[in-house]
Protein backbone atom coordinates (compact mmCIF):
# COMPACT_ATOMS: atom_id res chain seq x y z
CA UNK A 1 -9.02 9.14 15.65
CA UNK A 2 -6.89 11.76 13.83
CA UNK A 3 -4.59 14.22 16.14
CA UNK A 4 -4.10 17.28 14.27
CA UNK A 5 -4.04 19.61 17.44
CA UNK A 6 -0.80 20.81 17.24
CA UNK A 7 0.60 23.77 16.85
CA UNK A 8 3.31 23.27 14.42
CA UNK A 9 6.23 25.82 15.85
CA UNK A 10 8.95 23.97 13.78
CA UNK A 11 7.00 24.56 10.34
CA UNK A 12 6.12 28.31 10.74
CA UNK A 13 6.08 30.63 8.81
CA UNK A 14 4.54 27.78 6.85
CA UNK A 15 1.69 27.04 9.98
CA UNK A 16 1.34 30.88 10.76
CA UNK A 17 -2.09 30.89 8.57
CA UNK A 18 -2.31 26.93 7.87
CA UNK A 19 -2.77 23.91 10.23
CA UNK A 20 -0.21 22.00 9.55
CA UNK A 21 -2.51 18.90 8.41
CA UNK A 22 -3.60 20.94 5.72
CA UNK A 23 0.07 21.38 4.51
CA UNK A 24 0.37 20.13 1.04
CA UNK A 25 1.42 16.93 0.60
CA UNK A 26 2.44 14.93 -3.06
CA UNK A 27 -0.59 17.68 -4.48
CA UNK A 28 -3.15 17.41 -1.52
CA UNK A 29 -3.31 18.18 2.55
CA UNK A 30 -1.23 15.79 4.60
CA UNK A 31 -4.71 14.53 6.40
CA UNK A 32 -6.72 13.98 3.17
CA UNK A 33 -4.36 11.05 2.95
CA UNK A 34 -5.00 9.63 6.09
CA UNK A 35 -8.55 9.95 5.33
CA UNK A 36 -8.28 8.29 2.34
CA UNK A 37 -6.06 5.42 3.95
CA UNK A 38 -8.51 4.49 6.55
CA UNK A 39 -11.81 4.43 4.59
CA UNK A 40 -10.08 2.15 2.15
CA UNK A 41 -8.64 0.05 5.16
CA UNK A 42 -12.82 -0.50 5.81
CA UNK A 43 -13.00 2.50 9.02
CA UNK A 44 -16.34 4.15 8.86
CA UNK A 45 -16.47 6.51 11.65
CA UNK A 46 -13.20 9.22 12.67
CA UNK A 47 -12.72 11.88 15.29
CA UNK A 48 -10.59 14.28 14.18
CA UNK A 49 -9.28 16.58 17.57
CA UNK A 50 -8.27 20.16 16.72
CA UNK A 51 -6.84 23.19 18.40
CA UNK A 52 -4.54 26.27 16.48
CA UNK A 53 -6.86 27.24 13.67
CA UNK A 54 -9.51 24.27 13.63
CA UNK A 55 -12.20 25.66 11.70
CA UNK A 56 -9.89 25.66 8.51
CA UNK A 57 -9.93 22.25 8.91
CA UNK A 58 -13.61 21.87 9.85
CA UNK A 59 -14.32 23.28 6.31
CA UNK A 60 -11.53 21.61 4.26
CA UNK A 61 -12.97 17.71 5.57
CA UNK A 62 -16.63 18.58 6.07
CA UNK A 63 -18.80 15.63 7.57
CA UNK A 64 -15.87 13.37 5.85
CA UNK A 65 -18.81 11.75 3.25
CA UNK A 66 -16.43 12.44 -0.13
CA UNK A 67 -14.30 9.65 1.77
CA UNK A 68 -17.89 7.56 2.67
CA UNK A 69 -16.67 8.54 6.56
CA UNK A 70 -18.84 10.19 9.17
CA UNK A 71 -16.30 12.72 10.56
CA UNK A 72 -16.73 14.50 14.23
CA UNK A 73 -14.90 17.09 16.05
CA UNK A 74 -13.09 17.25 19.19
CA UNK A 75 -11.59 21.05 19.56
CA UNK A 76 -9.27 22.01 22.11
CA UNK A 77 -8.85 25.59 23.36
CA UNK A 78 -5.32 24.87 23.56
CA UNK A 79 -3.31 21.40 22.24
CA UNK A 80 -3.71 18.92 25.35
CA UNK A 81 -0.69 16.69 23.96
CA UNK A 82 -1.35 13.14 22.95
CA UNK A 83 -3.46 11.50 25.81
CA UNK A 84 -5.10 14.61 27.06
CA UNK A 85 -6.52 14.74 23.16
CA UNK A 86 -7.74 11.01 23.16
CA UNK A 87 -8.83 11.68 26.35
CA UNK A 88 -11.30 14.38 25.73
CA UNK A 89 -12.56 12.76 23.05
CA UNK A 90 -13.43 9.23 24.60
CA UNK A 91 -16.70 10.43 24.55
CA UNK A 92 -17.19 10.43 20.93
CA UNK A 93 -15.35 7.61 19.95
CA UNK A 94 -17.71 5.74 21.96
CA UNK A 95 -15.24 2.58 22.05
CA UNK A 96 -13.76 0.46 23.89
CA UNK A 97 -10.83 -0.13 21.13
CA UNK A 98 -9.65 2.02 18.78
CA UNK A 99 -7.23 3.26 16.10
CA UNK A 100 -5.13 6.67 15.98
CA UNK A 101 -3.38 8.11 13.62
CA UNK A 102 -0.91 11.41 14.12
CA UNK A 103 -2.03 13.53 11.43
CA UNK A 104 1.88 15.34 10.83
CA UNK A 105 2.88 11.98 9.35
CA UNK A 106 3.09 10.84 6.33
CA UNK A 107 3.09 6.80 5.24
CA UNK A 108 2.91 4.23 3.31
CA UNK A 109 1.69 2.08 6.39
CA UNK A 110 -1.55 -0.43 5.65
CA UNK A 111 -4.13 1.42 7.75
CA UNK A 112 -6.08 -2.47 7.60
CA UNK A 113 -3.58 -3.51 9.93
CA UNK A 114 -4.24 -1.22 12.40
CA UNK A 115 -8.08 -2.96 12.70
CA UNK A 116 -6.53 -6.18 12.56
CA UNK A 117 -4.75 -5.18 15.56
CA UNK A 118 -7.42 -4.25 17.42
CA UNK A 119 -9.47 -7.79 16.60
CA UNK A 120 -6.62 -9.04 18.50
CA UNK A 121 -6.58 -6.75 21.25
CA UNK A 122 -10.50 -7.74 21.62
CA UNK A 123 -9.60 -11.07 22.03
CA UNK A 124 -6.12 -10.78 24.41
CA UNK A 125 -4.95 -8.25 27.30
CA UNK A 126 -2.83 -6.24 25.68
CA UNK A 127 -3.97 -2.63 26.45
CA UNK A 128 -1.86 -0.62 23.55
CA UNK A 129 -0.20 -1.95 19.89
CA UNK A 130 1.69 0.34 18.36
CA UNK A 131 3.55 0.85 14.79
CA UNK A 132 7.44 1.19 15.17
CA UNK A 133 10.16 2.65 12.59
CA UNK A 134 13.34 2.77 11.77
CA UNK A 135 14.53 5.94 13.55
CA UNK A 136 15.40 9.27 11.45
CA UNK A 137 18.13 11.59 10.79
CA UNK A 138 16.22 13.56 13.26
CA UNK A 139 15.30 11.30 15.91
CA UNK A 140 18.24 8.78 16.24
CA UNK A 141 17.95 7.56 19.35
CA UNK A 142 14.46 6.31 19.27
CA UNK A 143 11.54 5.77 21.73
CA UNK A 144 11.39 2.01 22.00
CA UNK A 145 12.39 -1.55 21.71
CA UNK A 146 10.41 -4.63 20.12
CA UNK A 147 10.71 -8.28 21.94
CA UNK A 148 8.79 -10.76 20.68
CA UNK A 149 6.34 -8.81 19.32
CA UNK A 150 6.50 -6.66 22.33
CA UNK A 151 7.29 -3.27 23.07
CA UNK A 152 9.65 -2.48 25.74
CA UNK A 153 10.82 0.95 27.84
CA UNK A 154 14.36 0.09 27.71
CA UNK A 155 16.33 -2.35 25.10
CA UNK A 156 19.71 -2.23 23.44
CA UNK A 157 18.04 -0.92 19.94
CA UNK A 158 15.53 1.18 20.79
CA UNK A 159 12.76 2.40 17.32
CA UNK A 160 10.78 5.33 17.13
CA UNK A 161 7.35 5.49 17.64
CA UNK A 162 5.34 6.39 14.18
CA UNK A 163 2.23 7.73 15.37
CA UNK A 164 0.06 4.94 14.59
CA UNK A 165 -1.54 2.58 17.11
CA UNK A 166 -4.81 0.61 18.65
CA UNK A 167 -5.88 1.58 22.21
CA UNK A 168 -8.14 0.18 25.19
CA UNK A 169 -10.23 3.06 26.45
CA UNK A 170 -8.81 2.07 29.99
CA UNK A 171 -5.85 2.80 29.01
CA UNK A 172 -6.60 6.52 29.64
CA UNK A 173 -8.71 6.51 33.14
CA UNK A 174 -6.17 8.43 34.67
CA UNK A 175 -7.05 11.30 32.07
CA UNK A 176 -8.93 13.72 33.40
CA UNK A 177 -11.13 15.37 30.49
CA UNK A 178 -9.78 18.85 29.11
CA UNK A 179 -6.06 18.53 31.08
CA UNK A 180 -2.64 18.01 29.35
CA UNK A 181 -1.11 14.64 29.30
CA UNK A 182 1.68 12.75 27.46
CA UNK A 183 0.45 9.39 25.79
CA UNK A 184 4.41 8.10 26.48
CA UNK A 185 4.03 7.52 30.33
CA UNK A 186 0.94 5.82 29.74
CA UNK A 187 2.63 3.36 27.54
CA UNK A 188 5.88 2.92 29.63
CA UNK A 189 3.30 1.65 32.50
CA UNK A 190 2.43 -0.86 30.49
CA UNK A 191 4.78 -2.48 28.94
CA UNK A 192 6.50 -3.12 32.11
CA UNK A 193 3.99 -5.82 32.28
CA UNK A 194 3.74 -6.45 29.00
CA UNK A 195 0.12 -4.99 28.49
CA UNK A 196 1.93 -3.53 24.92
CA UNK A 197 2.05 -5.20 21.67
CA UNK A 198 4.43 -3.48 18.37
CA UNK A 199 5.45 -4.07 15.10
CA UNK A 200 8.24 -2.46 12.86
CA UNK A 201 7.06 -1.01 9.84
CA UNK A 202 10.49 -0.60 7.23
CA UNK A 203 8.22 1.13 4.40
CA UNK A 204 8.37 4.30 3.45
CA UNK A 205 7.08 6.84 6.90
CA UNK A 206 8.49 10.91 6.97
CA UNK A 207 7.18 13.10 9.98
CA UNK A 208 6.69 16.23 8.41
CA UNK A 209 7.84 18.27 11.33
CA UNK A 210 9.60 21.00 9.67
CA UNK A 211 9.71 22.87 5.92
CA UNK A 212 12.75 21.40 5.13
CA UNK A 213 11.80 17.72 5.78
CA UNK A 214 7.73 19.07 4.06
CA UNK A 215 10.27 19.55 0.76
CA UNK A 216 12.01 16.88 0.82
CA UNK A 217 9.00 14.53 1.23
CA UNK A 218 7.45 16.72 -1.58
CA UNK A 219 9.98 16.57 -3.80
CA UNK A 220 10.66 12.12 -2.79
CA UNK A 221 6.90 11.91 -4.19
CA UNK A 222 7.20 13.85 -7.17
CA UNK A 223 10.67 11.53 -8.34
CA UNK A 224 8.50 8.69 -7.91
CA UNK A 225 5.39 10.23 -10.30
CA UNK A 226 7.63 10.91 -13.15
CA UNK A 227 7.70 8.52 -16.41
């Protein structure tokens, strides 16, 4: 699954007549690399949820077959934050582990580890695994710690959460369909009994949240084309 249901307030004017996954990113929009990242990582089948101006990115992806995806829709009449989106769209992801991917982000993350995750999650208890960074400029006091290969509420060095990460649908029965709900609780419940696996990615990984951090991503990318 792809969340690009947001609203983007810190990017407007930019977002005022463009979702932000749509943004231009390195010469194309931010989610055509995402969908380019999991077909080559060997997905087949995404659910992309949508709210402020969906349609435009309804026609931009299509059915997702120039990526050899099949591509569905979840819209939202309003943004239902993290687990309210996965939660409406349990339905047609029709499984009982799977892989999302926030579509403001932009990485150099192996998508393939995201499935190899969630063989391990078939075979263990672990209800969540989830992709950890090192935090930035504008998020310095992260979201979590890693023990062990564990995530944890509270530690001395806490990382930030990327975006990326395998779920059990159980993880989200206390979603009710079509409400608002933060995916963050969910997780905390968890890994207080240890029902949450991480890992720290130190590659490149820049959430495009505003214009100024959209440049400077831009013009990281274009340094590294030149001869």
């Amino acid at each position: 699954m792809i969340l690009a249901a947001g609203r983007g307030e810190r990017m407007r004017p930019l977002t005022d007549h463009t979702p932000k996954p749509l943004l231009q990113v390195g010469g194309k929009p931010l989610i055509f690399w995402h969908l380019e990242k999991l077909s080559a990582a060997g997905f087949r089948s995404v659910v992309i949820n949508h709210a402020h101006l969906g349609a435009q990115i309804e026609a931009a992806v299509g059915d997702g077959r120039r990526w050899q995806l099949q591509v569905r829709y979840s819209p939202e009449t309003e943004a239902l934050e993290t687990a309210g989106g996965i939660g409406n769209a349990l339905p047609l992801l029709g499984q009982t582990i799977f892989a999302v991917v926030n579509a403001d982000v932009y990485s150099e993350f192996d998508y393939g580890r995201l499935l190899t995750a969630a063989e391990r999650m078939a075979e263990g208890q672990s209800n969540a695994h989830i992709v950890l960074v090192d935090n930035p400029r504008h998020h310095p006091d992260g979201d979590f710690g890693l023990d062990d290969g564990l995530a944890r509420a509270r530690a001395e060095h806490l990382l930030t959460f990327s975006g990326f990460g395998v779920y059990r649908a159980g993880l989200f029965d206390a979603v009710e369909p079509g409400t608002r709900h933060a995916l963050a609780p969910l997780l905390r419940g968890q890994m207080s009994c240890g029902r949450v696996t991480a890992e720290h990615f130190q590659g490149l990984w820049a959430d495009v949240g505003t214009p100024q951090r959209l440049a400077e991503l831009n013009a990281l990318l274009e340094r590294r084309h030149l001869p």
